[in-house]
PDB file of N, CA and C in Angstrom:
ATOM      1  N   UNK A   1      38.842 -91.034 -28.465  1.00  0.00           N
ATOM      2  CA  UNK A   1      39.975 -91.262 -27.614  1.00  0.00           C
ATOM      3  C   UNK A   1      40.236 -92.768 -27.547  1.00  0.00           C
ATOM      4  N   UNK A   2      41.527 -92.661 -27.552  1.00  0.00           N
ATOM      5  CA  UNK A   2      41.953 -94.723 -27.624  1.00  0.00           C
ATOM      6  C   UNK A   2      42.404 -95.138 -26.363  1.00  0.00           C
ATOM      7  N   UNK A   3      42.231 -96.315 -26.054  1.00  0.00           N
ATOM      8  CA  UNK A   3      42.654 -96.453 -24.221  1.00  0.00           C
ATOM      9  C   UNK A   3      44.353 -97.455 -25.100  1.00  0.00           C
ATOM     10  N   UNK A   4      45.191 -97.157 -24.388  1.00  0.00           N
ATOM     11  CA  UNK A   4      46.296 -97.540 -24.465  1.00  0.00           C
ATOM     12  C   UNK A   4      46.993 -98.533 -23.012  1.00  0.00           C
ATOM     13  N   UNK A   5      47.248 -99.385 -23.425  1.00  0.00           N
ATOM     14  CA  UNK A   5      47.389-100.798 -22.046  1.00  0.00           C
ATOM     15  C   UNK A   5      48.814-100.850 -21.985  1.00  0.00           C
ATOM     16  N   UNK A   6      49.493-100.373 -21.182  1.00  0.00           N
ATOM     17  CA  UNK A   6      51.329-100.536 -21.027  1.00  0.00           C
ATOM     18  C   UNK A   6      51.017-102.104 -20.028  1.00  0.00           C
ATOM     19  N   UNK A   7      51.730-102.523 -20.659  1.00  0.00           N
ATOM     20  CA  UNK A   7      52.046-104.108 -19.817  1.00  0.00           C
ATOM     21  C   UNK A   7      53.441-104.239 -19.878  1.00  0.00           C
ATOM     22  N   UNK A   8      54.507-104.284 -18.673  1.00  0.00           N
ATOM     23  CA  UNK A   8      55.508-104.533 -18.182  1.00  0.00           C
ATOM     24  C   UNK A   8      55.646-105.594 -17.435  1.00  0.00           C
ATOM     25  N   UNK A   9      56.717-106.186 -17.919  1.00  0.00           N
ATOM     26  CA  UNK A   9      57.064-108.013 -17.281  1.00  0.00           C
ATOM     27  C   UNK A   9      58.535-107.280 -16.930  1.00  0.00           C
ATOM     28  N   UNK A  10      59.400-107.861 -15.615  1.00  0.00           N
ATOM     29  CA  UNK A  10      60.280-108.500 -15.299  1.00  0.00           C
ATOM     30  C   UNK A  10      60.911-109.404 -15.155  1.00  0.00           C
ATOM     31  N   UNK A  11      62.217-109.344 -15.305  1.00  0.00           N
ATOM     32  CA  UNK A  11      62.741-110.632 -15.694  1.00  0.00           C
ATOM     33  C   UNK A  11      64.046-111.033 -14.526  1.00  0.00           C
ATOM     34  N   UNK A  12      64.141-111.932 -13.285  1.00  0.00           N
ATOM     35  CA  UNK A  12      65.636-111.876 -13.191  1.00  0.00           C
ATOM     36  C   UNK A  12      65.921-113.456 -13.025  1.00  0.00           C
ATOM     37  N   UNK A  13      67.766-113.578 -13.696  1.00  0.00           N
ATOM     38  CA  UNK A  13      68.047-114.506 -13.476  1.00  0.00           C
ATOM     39  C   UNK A  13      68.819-114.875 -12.350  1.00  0.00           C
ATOM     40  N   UNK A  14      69.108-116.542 -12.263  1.00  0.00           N
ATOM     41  CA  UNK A  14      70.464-116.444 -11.408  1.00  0.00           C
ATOM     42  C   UNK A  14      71.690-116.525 -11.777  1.00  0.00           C
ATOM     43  N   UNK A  15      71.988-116.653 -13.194  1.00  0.00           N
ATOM     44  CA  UNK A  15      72.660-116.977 -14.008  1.00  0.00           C
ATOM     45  C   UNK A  15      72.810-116.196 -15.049  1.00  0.00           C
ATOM     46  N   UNK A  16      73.627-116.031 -15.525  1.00  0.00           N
ATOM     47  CA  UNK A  16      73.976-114.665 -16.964  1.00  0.00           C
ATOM     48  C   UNK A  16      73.816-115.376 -18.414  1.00  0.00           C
ATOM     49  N   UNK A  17      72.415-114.939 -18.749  1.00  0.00           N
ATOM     50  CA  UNK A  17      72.680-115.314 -20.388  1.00  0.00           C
ATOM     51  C   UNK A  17      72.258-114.543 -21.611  1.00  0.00           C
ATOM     52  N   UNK A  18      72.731-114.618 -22.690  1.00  0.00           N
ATOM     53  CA  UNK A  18      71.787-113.949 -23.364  1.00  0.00           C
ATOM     54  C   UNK A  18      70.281-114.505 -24.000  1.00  0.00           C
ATOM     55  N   UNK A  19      69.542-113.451 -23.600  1.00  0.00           N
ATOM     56  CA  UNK A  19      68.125-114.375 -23.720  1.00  0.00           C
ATOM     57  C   UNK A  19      67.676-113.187 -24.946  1.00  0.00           C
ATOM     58  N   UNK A  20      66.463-113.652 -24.849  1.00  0.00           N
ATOM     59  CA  UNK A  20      65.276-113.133 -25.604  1.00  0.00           C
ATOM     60  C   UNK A  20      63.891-112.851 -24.582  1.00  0.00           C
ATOM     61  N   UNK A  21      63.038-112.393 -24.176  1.00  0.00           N
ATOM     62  CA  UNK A  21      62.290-111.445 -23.579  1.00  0.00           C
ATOM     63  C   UNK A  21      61.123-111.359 -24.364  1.00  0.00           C
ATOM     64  N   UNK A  22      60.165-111.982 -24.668  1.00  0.00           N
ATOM     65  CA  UNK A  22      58.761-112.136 -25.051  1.00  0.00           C
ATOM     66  C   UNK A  22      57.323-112.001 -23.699  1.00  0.00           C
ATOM     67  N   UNK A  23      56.869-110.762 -24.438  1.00  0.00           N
ATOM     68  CA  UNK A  23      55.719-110.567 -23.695  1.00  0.00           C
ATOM     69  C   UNK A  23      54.304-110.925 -24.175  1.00  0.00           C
ATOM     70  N   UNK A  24      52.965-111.871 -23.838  1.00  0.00           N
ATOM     71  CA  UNK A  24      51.808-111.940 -24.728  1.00  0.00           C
ATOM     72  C   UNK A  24      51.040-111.752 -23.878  1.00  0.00           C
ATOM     73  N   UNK A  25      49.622-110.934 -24.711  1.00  0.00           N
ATOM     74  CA  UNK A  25      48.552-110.774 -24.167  1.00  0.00           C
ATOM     75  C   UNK A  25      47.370-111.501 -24.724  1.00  0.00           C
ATOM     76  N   UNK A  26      46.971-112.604 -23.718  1.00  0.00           N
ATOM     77  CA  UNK A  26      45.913-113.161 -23.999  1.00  0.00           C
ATOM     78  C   UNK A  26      44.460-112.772 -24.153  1.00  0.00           C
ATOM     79  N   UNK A  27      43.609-113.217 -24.618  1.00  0.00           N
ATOM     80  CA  UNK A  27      42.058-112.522 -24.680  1.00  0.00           C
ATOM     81  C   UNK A  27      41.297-113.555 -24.099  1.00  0.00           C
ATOM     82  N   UNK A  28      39.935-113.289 -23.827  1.00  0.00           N
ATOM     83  CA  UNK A  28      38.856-114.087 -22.968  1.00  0.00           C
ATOM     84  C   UNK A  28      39.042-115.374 -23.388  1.00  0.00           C
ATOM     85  N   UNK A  29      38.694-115.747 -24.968  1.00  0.00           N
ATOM     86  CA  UNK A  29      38.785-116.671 -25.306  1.00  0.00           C
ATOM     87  C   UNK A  29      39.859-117.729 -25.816  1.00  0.00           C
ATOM     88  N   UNK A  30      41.185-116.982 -25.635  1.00  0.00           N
ATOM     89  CA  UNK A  30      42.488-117.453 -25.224  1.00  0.00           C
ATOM     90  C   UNK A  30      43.114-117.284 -26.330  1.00  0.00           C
ATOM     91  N   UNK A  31      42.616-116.089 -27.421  1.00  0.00           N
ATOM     92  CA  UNK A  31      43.375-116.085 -28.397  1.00  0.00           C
ATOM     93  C   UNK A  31      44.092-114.591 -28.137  1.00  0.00           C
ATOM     94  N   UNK A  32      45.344-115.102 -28.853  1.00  0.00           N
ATOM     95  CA  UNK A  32      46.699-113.846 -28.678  1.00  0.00           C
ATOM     96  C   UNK A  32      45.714-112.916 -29.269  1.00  0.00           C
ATOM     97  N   UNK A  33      46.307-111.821 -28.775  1.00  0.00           N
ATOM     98  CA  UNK A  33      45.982-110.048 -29.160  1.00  0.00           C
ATOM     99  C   UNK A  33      46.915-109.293 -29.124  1.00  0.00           C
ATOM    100  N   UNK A  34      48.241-109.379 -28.388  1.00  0.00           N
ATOM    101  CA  UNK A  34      49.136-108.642 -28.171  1.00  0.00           C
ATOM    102  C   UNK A  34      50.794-109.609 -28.072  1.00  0.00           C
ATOM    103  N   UNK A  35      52.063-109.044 -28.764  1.00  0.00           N
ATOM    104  CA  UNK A  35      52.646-109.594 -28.774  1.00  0.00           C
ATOM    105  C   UNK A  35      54.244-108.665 -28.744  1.00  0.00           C
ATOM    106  N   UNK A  36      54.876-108.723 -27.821  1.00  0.00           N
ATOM    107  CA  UNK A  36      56.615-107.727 -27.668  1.00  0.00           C
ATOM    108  C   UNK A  36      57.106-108.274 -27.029  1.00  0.00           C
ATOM    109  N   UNK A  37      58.704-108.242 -27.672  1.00  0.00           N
ATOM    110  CA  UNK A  37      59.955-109.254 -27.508  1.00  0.00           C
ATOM    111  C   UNK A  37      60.800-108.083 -27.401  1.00  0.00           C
ATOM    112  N   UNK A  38      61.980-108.166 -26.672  1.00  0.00           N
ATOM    113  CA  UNK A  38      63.074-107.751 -26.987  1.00  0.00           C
ATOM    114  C   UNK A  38      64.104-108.192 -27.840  1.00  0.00           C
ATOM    115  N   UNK A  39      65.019-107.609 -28.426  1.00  0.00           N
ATOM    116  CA  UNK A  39      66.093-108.402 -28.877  1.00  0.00           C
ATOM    117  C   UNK A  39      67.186-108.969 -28.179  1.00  0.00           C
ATOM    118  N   UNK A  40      67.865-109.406 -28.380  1.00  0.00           N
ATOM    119  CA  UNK A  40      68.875-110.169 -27.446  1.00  0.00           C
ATOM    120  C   UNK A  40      69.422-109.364 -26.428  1.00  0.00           C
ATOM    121  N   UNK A  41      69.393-109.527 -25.323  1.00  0.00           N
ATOM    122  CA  UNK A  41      69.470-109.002 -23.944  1.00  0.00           C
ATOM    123  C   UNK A  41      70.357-110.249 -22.901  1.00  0.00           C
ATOM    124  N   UNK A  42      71.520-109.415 -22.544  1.00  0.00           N
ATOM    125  CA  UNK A  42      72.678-109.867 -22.122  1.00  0.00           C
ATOM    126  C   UNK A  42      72.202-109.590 -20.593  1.00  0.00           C
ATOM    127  N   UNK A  43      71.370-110.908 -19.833  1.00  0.00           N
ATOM    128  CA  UNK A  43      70.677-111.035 -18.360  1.00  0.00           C
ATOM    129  C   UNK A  43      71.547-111.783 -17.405  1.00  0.00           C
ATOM    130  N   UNK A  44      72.146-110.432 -16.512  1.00  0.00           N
ATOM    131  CA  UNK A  44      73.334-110.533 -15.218  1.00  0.00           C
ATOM    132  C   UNK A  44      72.196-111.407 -14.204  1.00  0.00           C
ATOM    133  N   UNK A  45      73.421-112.133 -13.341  1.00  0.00           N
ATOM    134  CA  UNK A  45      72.802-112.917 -12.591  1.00  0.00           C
ATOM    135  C   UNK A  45      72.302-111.812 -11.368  1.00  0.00           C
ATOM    136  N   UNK A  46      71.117-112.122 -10.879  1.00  0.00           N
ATOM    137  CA  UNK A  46      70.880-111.373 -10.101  1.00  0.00           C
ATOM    138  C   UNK A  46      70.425-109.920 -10.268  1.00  0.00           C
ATOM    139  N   UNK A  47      70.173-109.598 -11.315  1.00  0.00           N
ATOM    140  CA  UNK A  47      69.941-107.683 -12.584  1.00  0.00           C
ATOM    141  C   UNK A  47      68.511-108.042 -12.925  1.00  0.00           C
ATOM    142  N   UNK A  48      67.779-107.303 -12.161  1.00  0.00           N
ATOM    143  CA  UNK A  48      66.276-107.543 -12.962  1.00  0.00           C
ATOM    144  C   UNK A  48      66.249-107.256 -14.524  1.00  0.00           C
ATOM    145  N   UNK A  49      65.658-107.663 -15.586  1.00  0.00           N
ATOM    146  CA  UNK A  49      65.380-107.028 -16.477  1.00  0.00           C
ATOM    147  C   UNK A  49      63.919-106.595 -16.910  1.00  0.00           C
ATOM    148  N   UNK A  50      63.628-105.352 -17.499  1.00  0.00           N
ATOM    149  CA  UNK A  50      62.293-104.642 -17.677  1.00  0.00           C
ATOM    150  C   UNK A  50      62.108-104.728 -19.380  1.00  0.00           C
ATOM    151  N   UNK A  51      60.696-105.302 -19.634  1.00  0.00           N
ATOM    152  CA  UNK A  51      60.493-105.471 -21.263  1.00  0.00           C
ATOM    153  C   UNK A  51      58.955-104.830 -20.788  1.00  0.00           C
ATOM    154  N   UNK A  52      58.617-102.993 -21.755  1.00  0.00           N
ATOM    155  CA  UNK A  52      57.014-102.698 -21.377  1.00  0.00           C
ATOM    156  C   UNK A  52      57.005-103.094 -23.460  1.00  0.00           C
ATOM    157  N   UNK A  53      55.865-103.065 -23.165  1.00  0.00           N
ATOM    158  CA  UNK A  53      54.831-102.915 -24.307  1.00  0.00           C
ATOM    159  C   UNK A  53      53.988-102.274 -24.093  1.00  0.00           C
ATOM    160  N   UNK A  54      53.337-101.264 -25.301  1.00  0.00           N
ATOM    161  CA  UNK A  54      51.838-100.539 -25.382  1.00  0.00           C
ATOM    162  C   UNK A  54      51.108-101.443 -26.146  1.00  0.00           C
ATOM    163  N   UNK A  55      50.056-101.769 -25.587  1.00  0.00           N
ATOM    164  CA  UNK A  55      49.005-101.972 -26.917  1.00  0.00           C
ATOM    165  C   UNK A  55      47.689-101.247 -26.608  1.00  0.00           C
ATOM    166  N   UNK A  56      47.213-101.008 -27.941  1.00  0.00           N
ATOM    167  CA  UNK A  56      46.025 -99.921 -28.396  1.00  0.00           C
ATOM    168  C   UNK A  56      45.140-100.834 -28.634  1.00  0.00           C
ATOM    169  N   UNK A  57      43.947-101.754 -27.840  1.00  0.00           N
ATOM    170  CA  UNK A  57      43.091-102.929 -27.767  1.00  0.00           C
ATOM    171  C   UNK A  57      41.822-101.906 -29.113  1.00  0.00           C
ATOM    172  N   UNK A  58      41.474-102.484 -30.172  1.00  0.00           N
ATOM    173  CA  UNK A  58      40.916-102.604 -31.113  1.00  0.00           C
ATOM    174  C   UNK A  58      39.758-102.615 -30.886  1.00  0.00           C
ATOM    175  N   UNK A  59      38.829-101.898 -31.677  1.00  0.00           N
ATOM    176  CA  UNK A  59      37.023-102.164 -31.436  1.00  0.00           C
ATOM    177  C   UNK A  59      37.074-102.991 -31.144  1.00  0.00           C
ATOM    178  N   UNK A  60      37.644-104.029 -31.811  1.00  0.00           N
ATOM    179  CA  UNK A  60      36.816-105.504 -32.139  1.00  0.00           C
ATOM    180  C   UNK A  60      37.105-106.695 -31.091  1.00  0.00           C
ATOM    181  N   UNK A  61      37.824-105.840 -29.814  1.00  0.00           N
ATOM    182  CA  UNK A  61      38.305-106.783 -29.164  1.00  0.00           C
ATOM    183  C   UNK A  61      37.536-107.391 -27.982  1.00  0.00           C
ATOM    184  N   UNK A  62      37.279-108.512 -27.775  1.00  0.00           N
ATOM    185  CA  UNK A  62      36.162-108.737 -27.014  1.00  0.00           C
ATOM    186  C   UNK A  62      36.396-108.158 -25.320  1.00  0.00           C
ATOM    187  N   UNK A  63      35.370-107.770 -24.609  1.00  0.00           N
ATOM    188  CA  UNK A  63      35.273-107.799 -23.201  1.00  0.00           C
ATOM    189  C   UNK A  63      35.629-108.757 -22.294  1.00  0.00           C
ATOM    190  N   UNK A  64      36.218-108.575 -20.865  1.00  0.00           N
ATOM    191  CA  UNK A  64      36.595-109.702 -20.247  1.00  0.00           C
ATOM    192  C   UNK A  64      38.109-109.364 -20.117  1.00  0.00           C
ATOM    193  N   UNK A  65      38.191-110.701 -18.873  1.00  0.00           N
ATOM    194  CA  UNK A  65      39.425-110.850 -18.452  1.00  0.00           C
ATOM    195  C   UNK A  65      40.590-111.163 -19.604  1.00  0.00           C
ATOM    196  N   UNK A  66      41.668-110.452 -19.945  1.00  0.00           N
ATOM    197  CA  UNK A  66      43.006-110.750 -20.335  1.00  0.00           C
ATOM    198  C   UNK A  66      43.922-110.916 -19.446  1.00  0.00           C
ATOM    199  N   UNK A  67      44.778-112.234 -19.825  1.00  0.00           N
ATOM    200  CA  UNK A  67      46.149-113.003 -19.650  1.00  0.00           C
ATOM    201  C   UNK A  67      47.292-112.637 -19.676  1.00  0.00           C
ATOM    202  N   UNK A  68      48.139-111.741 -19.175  1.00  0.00           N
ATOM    203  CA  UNK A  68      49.386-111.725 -19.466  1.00  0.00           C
ATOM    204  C   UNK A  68      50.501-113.043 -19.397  1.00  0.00           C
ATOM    205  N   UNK A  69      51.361-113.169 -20.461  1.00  0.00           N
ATOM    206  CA  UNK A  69      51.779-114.427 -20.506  1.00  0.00           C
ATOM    207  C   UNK A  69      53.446-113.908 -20.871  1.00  0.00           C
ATOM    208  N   UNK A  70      54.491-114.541 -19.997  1.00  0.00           N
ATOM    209  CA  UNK A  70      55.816-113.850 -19.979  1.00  0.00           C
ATOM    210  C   UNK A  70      56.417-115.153 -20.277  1.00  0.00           C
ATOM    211  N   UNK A  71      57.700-115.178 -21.461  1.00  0.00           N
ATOM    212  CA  UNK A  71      58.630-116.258 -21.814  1.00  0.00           C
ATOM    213  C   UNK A  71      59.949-115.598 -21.720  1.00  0.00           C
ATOM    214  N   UNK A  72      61.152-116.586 -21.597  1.00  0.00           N
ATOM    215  CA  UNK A  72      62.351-115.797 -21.901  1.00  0.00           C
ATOM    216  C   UNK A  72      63.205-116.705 -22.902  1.00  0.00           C
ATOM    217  N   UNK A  73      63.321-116.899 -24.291  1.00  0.00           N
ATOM    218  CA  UNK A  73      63.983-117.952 -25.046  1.00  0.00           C
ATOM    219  C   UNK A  73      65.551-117.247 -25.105  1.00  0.00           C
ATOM    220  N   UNK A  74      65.974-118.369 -26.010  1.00  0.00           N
ATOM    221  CA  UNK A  74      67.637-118.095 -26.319  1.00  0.00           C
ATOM    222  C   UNK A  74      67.500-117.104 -27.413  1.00  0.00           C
ATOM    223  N   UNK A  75      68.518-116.564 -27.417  1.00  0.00           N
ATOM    224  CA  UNK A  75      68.299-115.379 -29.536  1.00  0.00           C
ATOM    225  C   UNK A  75      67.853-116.155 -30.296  1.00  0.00           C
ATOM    226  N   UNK A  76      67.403-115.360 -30.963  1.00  0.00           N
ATOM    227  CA  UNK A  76      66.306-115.973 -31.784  1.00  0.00           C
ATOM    228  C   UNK A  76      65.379-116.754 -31.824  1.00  0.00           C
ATOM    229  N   UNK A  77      64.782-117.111 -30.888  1.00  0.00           N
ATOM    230  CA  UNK A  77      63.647-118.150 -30.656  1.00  0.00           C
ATOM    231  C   UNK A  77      64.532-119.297 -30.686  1.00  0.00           C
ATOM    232  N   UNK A  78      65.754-119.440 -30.239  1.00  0.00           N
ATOM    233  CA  UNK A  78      66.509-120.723 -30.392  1.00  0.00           C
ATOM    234  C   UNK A  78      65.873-121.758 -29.244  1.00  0.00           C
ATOM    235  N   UNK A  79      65.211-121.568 -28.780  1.00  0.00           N
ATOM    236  CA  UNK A  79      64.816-122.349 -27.773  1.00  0.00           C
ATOM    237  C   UNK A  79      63.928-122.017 -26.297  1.00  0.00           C
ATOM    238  N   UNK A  80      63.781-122.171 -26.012  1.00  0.00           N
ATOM    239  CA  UNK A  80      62.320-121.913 -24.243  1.00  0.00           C
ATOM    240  C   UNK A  80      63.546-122.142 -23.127  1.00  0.00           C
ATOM    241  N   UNK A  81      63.582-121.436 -22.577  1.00  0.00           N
ATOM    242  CA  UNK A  81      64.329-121.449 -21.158  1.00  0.00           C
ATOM    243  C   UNK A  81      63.041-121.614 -20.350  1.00  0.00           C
ATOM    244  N   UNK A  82      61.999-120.685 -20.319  1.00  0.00           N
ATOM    245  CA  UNK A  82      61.393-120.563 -19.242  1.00  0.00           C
ATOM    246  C   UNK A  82      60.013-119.551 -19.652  1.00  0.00           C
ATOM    247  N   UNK A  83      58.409-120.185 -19.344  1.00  0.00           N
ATOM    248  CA  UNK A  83      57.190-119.669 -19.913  1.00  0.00           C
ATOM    249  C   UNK A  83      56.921-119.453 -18.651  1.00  0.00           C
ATOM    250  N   UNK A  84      55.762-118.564 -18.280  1.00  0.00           N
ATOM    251  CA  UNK A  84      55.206-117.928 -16.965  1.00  0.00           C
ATOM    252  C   UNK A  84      53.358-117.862 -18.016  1.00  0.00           C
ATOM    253  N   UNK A  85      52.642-118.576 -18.401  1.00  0.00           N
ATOM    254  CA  UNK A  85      51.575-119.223 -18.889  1.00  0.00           C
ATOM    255  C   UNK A  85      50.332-117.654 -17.905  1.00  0.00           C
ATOM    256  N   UNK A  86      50.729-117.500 -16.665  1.00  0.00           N
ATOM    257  CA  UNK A  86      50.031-116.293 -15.472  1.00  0.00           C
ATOM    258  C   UNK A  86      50.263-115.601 -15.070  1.00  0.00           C
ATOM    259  N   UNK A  87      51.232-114.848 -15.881  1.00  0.00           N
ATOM    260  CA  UNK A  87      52.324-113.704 -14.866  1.00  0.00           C
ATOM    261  C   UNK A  87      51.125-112.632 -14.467  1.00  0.00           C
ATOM    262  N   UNK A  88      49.744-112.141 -15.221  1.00  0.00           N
ATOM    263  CA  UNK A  88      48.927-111.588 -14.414  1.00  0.00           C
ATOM    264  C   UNK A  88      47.740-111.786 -15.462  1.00  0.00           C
ATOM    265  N   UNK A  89      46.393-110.740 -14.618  1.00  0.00           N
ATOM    266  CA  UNK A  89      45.524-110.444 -15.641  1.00  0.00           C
ATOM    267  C   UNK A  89      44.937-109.467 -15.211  1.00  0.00           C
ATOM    268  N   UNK A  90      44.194-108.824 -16.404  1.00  0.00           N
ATOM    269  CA  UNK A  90      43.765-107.313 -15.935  1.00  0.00           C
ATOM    270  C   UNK A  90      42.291-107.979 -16.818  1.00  0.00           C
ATOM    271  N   UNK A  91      41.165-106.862 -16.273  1.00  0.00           N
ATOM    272  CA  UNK A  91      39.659-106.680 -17.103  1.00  0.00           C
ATOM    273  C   UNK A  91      39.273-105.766 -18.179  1.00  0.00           C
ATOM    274  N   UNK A  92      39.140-106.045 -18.964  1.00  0.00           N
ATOM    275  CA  UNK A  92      38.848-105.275 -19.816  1.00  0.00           C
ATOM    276  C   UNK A  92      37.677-104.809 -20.257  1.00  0.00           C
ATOM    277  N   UNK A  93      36.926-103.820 -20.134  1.00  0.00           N
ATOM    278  CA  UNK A  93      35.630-103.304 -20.174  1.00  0.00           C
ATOM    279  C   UNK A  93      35.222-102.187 -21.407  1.00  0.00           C
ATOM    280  N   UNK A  94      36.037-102.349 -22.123  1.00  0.00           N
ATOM    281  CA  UNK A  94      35.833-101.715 -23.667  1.00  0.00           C
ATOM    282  C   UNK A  94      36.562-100.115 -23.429  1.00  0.00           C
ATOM    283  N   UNK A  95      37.075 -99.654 -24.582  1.00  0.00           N
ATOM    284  CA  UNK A  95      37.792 -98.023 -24.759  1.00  0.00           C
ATOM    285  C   UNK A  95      36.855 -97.145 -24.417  1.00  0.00           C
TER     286      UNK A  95
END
């Protein structure tokens, strides 16, 4: 049996733009493991927006605390509006 990790970020602005919606999951030792973006997403001022991801954490993935890490760029990676480096963290104790 595989343990499956839904990680959901929200997003709201005050301002309407079209962004981009990147979600990462950090590991103990601070290297990426997990990585989901949306595609260009037209964000009303004041309209939460919802980006989930599944990830299926790998034998090989070490034990310990993981990082959730939330960005919102312009299309296409045109640029960083805004990184959230702590949006949470969960423990991870093996599948």
């Amino acid at each position: 049996m595989s343990l499956i990790v839904r990680v959901t970020a929200s997003v709201t602005s005050s301002v309407g733009a079209p962004t981009l919606l990147d979600l990462e999951v950090y590991g103990p030792n601070g290297e990426r493991w997990f990585q989901h973006w949306s595609g260009t997403v037209q964000v009303k001022p004041g309209v939460t927006e919802i980006l989930v991801g599944t990830w299926t954490p790998p034998l090989t993935a070490p034990l310990g605390t993981y990082v959730v890490k939330v960005g919102v760029f312009w299309p296409d990676w045109g640029g960083m509006l805004h990184w959230n480096n702590f949006a949470t963290s969960f423990a991870f104790e093996g599948p």
